[in-house]
Protein backbone atom coordinates (compact mmCIF):
# COMPACT_ATOMS: atom_id res chain seq x y z
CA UNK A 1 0.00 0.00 0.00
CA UNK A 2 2.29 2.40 -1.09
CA UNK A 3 0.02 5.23 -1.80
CA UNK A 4 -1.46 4.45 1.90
CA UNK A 5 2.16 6.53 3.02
CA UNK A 6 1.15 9.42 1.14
CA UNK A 7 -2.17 9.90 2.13
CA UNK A 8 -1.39 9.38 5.95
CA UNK A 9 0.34 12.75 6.28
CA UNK A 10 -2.85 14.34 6.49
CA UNK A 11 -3.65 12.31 9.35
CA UNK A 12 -1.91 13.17 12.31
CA UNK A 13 -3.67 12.41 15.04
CA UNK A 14 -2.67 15.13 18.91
CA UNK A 15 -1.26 13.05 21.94
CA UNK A 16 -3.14 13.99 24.78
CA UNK A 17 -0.02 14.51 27.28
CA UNK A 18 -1.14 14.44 31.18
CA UNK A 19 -1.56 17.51 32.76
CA UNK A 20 -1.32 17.26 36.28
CA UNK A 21 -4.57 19.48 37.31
CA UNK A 22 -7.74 18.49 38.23
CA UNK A 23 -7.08 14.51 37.65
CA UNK A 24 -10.69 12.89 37.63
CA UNK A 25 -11.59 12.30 41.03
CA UNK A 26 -15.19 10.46 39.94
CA UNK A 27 -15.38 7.01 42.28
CA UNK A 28 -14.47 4.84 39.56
CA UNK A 29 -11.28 6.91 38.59
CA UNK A 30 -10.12 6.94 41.74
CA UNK A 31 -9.49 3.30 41.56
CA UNK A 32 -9.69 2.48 45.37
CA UNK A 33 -9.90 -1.03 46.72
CA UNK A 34 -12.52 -0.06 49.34
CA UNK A 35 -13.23 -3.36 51.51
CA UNK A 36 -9.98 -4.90 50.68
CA UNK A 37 -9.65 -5.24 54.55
CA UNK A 38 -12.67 -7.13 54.65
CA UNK A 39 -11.42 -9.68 52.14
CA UNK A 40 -13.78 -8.05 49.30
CA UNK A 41 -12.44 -8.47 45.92
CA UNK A 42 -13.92 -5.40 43.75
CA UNK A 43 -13.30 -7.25 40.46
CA UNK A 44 -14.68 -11.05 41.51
CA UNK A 45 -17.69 -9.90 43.18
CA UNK A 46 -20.52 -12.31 44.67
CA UNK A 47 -22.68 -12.83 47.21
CA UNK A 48 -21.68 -14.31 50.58
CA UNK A 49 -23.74 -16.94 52.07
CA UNK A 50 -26.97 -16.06 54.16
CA UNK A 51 -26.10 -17.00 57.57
CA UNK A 52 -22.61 -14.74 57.53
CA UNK A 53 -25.28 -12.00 55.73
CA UNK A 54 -27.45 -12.20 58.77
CA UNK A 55 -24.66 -11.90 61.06
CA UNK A 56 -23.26 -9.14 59.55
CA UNK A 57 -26.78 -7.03 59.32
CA UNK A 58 -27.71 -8.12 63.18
CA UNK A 59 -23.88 -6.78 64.05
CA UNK A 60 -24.77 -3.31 62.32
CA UNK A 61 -28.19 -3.37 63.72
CA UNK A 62 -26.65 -3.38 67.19
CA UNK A 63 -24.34 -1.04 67.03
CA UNK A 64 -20.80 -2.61 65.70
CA UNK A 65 -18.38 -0.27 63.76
CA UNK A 66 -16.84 -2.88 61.62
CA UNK A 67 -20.16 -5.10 60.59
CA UNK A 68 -21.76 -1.74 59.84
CA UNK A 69 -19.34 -0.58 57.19
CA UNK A 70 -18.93 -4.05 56.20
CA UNK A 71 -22.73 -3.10 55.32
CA UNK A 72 -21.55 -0.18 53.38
CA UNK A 73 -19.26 -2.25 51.30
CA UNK A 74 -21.94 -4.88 50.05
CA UNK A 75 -24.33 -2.01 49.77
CA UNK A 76 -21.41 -0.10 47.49
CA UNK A 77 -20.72 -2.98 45.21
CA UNK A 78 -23.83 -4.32 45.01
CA UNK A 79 -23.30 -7.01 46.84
CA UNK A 80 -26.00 -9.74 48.13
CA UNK A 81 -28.09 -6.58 48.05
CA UNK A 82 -29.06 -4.24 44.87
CA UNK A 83 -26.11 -1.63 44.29
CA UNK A 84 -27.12 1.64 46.24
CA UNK A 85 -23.97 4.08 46.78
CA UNK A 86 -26.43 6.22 48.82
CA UNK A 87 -27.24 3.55 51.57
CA UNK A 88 -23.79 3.03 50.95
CA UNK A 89 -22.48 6.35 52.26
CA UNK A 90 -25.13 6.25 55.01
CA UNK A 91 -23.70 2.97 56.82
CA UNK A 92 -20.02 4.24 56.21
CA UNK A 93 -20.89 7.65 57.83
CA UNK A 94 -22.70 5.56 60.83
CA UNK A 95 -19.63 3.31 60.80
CA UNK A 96 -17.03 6.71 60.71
CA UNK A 97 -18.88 8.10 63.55
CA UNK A 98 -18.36 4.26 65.49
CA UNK A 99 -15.07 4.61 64.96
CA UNK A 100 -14.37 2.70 61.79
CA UNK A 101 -11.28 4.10 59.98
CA UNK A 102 -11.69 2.50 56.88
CA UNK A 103 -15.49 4.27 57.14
CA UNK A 104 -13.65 7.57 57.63
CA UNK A 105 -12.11 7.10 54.06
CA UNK A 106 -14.97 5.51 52.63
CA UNK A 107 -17.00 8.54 53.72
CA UNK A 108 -14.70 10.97 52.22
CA UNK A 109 -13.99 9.17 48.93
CA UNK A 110 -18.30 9.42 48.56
CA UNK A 111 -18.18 13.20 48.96
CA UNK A 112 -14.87 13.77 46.71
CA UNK A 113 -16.40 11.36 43.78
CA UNK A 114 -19.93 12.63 44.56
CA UNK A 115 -20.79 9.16 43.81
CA UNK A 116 -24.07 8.24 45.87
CA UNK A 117 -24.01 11.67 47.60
CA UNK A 118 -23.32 15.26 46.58
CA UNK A 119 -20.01 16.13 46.11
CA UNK A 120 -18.27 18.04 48.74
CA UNK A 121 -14.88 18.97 49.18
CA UNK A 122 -14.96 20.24 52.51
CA UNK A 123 -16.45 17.17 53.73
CA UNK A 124 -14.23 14.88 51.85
CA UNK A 125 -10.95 16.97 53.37
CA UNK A 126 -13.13 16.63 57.03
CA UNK A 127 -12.80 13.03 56.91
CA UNK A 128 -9.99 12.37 55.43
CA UNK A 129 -7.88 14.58 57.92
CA UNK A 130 -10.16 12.44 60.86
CA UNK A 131 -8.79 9.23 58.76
CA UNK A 132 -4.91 10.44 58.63
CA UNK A 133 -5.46 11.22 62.36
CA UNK A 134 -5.64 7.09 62.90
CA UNK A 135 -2.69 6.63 60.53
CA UNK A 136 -5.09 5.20 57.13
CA UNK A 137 -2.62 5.69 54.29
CA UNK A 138 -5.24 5.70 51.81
CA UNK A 139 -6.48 9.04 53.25
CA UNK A 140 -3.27 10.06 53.39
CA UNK A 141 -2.65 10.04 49.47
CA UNK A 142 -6.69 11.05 48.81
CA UNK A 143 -5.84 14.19 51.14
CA UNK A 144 -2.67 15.21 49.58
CA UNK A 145 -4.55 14.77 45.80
CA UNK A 146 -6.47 17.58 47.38
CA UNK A 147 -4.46 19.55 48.45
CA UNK A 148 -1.72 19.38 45.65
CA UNK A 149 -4.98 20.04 43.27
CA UNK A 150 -6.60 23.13 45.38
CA UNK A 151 -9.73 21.18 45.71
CA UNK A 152 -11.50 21.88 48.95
CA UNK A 153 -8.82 24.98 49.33
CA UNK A 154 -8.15 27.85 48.98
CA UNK A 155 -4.76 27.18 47.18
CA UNK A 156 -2.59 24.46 46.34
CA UNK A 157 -0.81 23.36 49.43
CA UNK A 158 2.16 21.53 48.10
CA UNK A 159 4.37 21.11 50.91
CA UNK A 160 1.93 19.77 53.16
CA UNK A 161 0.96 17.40 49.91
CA UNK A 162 3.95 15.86 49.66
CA UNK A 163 4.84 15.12 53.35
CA UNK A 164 1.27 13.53 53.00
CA UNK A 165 2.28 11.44 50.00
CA UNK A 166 6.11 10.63 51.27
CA UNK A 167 4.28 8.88 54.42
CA UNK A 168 2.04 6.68 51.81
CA UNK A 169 5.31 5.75 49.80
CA UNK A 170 6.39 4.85 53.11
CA UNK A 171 4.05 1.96 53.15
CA UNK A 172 4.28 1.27 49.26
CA UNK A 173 0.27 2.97 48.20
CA UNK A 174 0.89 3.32 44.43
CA UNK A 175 -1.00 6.40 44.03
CA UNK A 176 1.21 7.75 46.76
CA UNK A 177 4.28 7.11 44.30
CA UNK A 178 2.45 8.46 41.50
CA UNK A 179 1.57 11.46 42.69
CA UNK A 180 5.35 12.24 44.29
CA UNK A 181 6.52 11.75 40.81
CA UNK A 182 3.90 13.88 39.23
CA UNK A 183 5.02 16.32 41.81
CA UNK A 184 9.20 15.57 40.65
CA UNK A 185 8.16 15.46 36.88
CA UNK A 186 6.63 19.29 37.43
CA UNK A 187 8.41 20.55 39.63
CA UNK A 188 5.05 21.18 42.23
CA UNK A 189 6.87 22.49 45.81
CA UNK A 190 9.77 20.40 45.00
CA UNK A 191 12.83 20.57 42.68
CA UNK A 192 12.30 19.18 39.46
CA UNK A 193 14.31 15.92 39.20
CA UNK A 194 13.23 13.45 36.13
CA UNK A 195 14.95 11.00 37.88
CA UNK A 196 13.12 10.31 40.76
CA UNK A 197 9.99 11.05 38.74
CA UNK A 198 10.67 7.97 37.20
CA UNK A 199 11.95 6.53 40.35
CA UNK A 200 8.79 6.71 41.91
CA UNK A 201 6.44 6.07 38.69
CA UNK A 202 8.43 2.44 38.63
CA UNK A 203 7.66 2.22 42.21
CA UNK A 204 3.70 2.48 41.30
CA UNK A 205 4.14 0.28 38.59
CA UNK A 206 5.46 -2.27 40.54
CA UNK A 207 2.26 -2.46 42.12
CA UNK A 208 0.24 -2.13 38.65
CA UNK A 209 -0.50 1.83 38.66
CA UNK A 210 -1.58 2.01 35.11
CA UNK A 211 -1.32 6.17 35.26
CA UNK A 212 2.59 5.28 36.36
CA UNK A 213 2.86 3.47 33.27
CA UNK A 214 1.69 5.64 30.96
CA UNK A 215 3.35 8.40 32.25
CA UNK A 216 6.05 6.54 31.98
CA UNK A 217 5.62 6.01 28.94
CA UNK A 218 4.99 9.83 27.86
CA UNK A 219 8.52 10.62 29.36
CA UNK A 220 10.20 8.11 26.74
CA UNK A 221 7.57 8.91 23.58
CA UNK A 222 8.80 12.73 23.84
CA UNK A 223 11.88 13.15 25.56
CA UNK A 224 11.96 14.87 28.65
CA UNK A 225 14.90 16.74 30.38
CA UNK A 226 18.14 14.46 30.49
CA UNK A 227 15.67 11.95 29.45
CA UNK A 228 16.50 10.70 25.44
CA UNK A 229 13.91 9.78 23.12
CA UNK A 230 13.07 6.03 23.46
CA UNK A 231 9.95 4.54 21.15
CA UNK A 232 10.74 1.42 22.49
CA UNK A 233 10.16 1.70 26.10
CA UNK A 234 7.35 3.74 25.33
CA UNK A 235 5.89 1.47 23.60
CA UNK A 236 6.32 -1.40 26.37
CA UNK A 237 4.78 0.99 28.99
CA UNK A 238 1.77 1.93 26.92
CA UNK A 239 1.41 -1.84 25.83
CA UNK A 240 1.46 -2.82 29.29
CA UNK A 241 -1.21 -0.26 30.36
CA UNK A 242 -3.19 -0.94 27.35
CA UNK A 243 -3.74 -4.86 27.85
CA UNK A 244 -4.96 -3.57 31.46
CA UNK A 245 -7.32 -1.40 28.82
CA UNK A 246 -5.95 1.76 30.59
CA UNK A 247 -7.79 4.20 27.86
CA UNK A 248 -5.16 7.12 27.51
CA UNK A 249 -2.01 4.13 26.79
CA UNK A 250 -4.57 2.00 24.53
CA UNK A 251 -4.93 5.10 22.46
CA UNK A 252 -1.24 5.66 21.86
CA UNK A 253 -0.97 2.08 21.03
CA UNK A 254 -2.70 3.25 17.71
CA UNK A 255 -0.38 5.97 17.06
CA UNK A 256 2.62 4.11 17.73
CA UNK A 257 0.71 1.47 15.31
CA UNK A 258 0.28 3.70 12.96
CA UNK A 259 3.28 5.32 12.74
CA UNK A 260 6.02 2.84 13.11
CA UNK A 261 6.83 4.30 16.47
CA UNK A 262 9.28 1.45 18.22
CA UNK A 263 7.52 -0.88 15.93
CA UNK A 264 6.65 -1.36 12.35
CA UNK A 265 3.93 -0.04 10.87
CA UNK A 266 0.68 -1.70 10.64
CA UNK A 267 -2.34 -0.13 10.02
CA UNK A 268 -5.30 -2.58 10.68
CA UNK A 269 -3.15 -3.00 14.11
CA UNK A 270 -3.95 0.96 14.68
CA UNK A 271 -7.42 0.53 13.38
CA UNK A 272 -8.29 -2.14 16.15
CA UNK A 273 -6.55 -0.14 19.36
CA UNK A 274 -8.57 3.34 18.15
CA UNK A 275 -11.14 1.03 18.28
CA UNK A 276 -11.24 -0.27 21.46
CA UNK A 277 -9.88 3.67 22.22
CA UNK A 278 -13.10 4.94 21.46
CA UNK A 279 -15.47 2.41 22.88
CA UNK A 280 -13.33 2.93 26.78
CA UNK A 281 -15.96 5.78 27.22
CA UNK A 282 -12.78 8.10 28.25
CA UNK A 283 -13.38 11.67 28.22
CA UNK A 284 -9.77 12.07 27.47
CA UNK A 285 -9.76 10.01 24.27
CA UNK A 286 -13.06 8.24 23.03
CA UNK A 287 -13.82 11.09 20.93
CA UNK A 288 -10.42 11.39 18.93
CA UNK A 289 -9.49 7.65 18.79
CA UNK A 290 -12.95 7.22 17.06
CA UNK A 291 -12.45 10.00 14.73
CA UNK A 292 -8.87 8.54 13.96
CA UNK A 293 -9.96 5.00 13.45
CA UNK A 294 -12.50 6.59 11.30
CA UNK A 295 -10.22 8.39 9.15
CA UNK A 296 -7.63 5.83 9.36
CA UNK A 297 -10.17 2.87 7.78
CA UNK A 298 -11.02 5.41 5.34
CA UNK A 299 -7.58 6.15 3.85
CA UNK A 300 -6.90 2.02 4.00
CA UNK A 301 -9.85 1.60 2.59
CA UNK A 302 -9.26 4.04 -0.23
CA UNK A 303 -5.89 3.17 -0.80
CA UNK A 304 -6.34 -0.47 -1.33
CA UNK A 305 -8.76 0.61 -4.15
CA UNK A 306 -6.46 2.40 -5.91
CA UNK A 307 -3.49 -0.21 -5.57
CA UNK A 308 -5.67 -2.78 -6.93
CA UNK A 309 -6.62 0.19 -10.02
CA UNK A 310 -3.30 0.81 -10.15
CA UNK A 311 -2.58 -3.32 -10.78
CA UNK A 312 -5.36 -3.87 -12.89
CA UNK A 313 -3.87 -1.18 -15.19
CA UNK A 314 -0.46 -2.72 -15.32
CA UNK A 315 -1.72 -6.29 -15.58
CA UNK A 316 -3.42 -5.24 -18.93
CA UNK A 317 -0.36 -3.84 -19.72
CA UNK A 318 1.27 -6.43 -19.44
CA UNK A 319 -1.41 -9.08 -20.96
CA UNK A 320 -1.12 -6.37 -24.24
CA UNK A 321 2.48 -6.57 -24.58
């Protein structure tokens, strides 16, 4: 498809880049384990036998922190009950007020996401400050995303931000490593050093961060600082992220696809990850990975009609001669 090189230079399609401001804080974003200490697995949900049910709603009933935001949790994920966030928030804020840490961050993750209750940023910074009071690292991360973001604020409050994450890296929370980097990569109340950006981006990823890896990857697509150019590390971080369908990395995938980038070519390959871009329901991406893998199936399309015109001709050429 020789011609198909031609007409590509007309489609170029914008990385999206990361900016560190005002990173979706909606409850699925967030990406929070909530109930992990309860042995709840978020991604192999299903209900829990009736007797242990009954026990758990006759604990709440009287009174008992943890089987009350235990109650939360099953009411959160839908769990041996119909999926209500809002009955959700209302056992984890009877649960905070028991005493229940975990309820404390629960609480405040509901009013940051606004997800079952309206959103409130004073609230959410009210409980998570109660939380980091009892030492939960979780809070500790979700208040210093706050705080480095101005949310709930007046200003950015960087320094307190990343004492708040430096504690979480202490006890190896991912977003806590993420978000020190961020701070690194921009220089946000620290020195910027690239270095322990990535540093602390490899830290997350050990733990799966997907963010960490695309970042990561950004840093090698463009060059950044002492940094060289490397398409093929990029390309391993945003393949890694992508097969975790990370939306942002799936959508370079077609770029790098489509451009040769650390790879060779191969268009149908860039086709089928704008595809799956656009159908991630990303705010970031859907929109121009659909348009792309629009475009791009047009121009194969058309160009594959014209190499076989262009073949026919020569063919009868050559049957003439």
């Amino acid at each position: 498809m020789w011609l198909l090189a031609l007409v590509l230079l007309c489609l170029v399609p914008a990385g999206i880049g990361y900016s560190y401001v005002d990173q979706p804080d909606d409850f699925h974003s967030l990406s929070l384990d909530l109930g992990k200490s309860l042995g709840v697995d978020k991604h192999a949900l299903h209900d829990i036998p009736s007797d242990t049910l009954q026990r758990i709603v006759d604990g709440a009933d009287a009174g008992n922190k943890d089987n009350t935001y235990f109650l939360g949790i099953l009411r959160l994920y839908g769990i041996s009950f119909v999926q209500n966030a809002t009955m959700a928030a209302y056992y984890f804020d009877k649960a905070a007020e028991l005493g229940n840490v975990d309820a404390l961050t629960a609480y405040g993750v509901l009013s940051l996401s606004g997800y079952g209750i309206p959103k409130d940023y004073n609230k959410a910074i009210h409980y998570f400050r109660r939380a980091v009071k009892l030492n939960d690292f979780n809070a500790y991360w979700l208040l210093g995303k706050m705080l480095l973001e101005g949310k709930g604020v007046n200003e950015p409050d960087y320094e307190e931000a990343i004492v708040l994450f430096k504690n979480a890296c202490e006890e190896g929370i991912p977003q806590a490593n993420f978000y020190v980097a961020l701070m690194y990569e921009y220089g946000l109340g620290v020195d910027f050093n690239i270095q322990l950006a990535i540093t602390h981006y490899e830290a997350a990823i050990g733990n799966n961060h997907l963010d960490s890896m695309y970042n990561l990857g950004l840093i090698y697509a463009y060059g950044r600082s002492s940094i060289e150019q490397d398409y093929v590390k990029a390309l391993y971080y945003f393949d890694k992220a992508a097969m975790e369908n990370h939306a942002p990395s799936t959508y370079y995938m077609g770029i790098f696809k489509l451009y040769g980038y650390g790879c060779m070519p191969n268009y149908d390959h860039a086709i089928n990850w704008f595809e799956r871009a656009a159908s991630m329901d990303n705010y970031q991406v859907s929109t121009k990975a659909a348009a792309a893998a629009k475009e791009l199936r047009q121009l194969v399309d058309k160009a594959s009609e014209e190499n076989e015109r262009i073949q026919s001709k020569y063919q009868a050429m050559a049957d003439n001669y």
